[in-house]
C-alpha atoms as a PDB file:
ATOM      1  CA  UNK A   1      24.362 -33.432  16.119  1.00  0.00           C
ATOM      2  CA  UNK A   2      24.064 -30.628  18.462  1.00  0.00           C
ATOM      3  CA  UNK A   3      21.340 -30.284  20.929  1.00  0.00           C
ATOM      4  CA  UNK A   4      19.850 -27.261  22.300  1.00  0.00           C
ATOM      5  CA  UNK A   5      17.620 -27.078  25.533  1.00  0.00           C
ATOM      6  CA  UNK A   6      14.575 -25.845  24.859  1.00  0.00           C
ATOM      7  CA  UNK A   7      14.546 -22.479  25.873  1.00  0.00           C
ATOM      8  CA  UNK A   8      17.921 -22.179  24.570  1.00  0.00           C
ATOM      9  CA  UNK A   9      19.417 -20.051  22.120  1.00  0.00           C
ATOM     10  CA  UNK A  10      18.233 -21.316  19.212  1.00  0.00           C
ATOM     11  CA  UNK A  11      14.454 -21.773  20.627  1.00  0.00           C
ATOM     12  CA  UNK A  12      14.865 -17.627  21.843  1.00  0.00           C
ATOM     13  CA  UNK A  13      16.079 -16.892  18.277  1.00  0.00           C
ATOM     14  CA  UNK A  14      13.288 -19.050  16.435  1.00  0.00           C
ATOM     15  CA  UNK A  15      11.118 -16.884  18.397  1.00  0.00           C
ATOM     16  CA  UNK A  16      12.595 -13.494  18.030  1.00  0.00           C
ATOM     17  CA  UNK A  17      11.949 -13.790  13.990  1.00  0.00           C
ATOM     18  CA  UNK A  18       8.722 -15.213  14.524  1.00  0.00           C
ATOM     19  CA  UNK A  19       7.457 -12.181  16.401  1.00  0.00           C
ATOM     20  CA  UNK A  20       9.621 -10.048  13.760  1.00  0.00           C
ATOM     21  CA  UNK A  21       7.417 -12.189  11.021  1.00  0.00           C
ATOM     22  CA  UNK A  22       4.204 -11.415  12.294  1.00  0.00           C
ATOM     23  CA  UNK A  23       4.847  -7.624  13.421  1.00  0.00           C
ATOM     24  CA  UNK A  24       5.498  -7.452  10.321  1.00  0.00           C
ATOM     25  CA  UNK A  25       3.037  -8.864   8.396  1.00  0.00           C
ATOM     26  CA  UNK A  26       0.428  -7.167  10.653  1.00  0.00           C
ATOM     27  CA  UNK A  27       1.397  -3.938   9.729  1.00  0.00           C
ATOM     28  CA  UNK A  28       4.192  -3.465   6.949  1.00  0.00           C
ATOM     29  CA  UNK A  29       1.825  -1.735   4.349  1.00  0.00           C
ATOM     30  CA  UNK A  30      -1.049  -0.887   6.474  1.00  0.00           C
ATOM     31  CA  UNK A  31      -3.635   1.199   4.438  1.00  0.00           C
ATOM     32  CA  UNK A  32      -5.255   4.032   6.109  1.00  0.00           C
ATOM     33  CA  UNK A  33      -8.227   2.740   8.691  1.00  0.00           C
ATOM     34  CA  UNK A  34     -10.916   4.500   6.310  1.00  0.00           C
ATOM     35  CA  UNK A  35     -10.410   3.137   3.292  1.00  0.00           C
ATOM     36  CA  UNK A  36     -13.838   1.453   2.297  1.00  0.00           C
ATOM     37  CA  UNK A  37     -14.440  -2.373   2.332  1.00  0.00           C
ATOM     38  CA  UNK A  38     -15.499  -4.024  -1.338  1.00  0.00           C
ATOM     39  CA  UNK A  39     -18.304  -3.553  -2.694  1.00  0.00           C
ATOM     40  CA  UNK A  40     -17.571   0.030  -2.220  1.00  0.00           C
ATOM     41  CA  UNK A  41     -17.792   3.150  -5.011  1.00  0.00           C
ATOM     42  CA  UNK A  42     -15.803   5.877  -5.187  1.00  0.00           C
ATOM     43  CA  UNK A  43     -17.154   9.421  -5.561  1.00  0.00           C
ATOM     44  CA  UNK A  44     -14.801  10.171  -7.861  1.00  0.00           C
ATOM     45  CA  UNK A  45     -10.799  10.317  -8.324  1.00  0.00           C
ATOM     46  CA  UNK A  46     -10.433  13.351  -5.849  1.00  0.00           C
ATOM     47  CA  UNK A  47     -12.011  11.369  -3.041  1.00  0.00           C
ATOM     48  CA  UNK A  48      -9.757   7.965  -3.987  1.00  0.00           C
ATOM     49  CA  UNK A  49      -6.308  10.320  -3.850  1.00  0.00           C
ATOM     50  CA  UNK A  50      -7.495  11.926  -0.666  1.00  0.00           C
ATOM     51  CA  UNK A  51      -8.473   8.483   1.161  1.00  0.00           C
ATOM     52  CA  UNK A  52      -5.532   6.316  -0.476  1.00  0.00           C
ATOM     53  CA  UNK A  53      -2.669   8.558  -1.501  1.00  0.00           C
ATOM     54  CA  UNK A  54      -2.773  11.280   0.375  1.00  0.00           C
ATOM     55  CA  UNK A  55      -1.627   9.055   3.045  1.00  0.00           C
ATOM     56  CA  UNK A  56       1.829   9.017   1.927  1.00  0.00           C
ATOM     57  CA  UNK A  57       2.359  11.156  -1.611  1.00  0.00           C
ATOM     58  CA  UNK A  58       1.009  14.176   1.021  1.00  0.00           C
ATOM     59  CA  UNK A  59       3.089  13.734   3.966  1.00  0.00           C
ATOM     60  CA  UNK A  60       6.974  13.202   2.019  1.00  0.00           C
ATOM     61  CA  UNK A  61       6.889   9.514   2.705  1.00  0.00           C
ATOM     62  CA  UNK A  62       6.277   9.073  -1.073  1.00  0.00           C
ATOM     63  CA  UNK A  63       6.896  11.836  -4.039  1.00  0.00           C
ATOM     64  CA  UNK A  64       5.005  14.442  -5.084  1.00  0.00           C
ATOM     65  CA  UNK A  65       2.479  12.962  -7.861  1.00  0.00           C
ATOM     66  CA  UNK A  66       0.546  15.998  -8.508  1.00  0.00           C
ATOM     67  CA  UNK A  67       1.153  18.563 -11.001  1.00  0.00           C
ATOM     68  CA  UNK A  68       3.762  16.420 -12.933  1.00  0.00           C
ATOM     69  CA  UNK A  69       2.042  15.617 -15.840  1.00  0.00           C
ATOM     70  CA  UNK A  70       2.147  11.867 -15.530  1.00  0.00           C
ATOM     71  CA  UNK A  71       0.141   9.803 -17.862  1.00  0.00           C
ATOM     72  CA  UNK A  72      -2.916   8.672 -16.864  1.00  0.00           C
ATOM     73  CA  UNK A  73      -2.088   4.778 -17.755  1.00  0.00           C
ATOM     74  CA  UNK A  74       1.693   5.114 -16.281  1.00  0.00           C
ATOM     75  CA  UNK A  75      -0.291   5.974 -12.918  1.00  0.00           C
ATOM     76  CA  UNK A  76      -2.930   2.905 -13.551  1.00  0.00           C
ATOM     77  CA  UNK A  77       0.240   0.983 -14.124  1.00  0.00           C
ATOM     78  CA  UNK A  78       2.299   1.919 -11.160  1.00  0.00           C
ATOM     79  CA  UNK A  79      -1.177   1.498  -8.798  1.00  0.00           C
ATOM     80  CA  UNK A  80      -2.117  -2.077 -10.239  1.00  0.00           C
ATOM     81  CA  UNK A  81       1.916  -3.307 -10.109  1.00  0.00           C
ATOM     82  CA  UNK A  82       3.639  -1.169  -7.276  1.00  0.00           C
ATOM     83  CA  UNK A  83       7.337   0.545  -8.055  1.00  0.00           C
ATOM     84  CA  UNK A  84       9.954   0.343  -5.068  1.00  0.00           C
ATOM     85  CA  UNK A  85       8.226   1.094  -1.831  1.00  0.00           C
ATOM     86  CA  UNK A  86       5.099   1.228  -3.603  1.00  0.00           C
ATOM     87  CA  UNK A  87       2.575  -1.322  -2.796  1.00  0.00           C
ATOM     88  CA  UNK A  88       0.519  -2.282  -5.839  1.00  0.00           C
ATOM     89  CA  UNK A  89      -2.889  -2.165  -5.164  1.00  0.00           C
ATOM     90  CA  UNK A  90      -5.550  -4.399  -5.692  1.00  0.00           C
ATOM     91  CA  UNK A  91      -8.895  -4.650  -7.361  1.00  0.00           C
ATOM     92  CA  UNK A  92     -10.687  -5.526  -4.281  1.00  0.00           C
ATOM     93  CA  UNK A  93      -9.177  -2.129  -3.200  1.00  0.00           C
ATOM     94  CA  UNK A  94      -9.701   0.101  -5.783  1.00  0.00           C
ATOM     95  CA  UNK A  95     -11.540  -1.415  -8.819  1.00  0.00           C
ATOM     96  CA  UNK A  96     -10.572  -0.300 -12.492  1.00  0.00           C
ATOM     97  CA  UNK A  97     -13.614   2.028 -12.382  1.00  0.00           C
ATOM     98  CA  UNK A  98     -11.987   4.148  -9.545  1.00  0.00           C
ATOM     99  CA  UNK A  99      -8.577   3.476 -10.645  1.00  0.00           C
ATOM    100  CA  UNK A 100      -9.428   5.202 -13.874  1.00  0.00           C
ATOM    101  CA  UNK A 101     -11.036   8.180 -11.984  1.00  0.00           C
ATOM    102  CA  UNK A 102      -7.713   8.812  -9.758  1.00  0.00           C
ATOM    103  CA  UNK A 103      -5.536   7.805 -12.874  1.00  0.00           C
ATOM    104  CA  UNK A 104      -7.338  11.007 -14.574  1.00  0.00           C
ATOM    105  CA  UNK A 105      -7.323  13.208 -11.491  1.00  0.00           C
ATOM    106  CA  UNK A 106      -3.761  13.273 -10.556  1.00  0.00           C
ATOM    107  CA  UNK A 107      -2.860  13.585 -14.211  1.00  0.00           C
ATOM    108  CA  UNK A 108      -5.094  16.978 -14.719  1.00  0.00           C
ATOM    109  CA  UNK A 109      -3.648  18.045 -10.976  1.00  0.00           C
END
């Protein structure tokens, strides 16, 4: 059995993918800082797409979304489940109410 000092190589490597684990987890699909806590109502879909997706399907991080026609449940789909990078997105951050208002928006936009 081999033993290891502490401090040692396997003790600095232990700790390099802890700190990897927690950076991370602490920031790897980050919503934007304004997004309102539960409880919450949405104006309406506009205000959902500009506080939610805008944040990426706005700056080329993720496609355009807009003016493609998409069904309104593919996008309720896609929002509740995630595709690829996509995170999927709660209830408890945008309940079916407001998903159904954004669903609508971005497939009229």
């Amino acid at each position: 059995m081999k033993m290891t000092k502490p401090g040692g190589a396997t003790s600095g490597l232990m700790l390099a993918i802890a700190t990897v684990i927690v950076i991370t987890a602490n920031s790897a699909w980050a919503a934007p800082q304004d997004v309102p806590s539960r409880g919450f109502v949405w104006k309406d879909g506009a205000e959902v797409y500009a506080k939610i997706c805008g944040y990426c399907h706005e700056s080329n991080v993720g496609p355009v979304i807009r003016g493609r026609d998409l069904p309104a449940a593919y996008i309720r789909t896609i929002v509740r489940n995630g595709n690829r990078a996509m995170p999927s997105f709660r209830p408890s951050e945008i309940d079916d109410e407001s998903l159904a208002k954004l669903a609508e928006y971005i497939s009229k936009n």
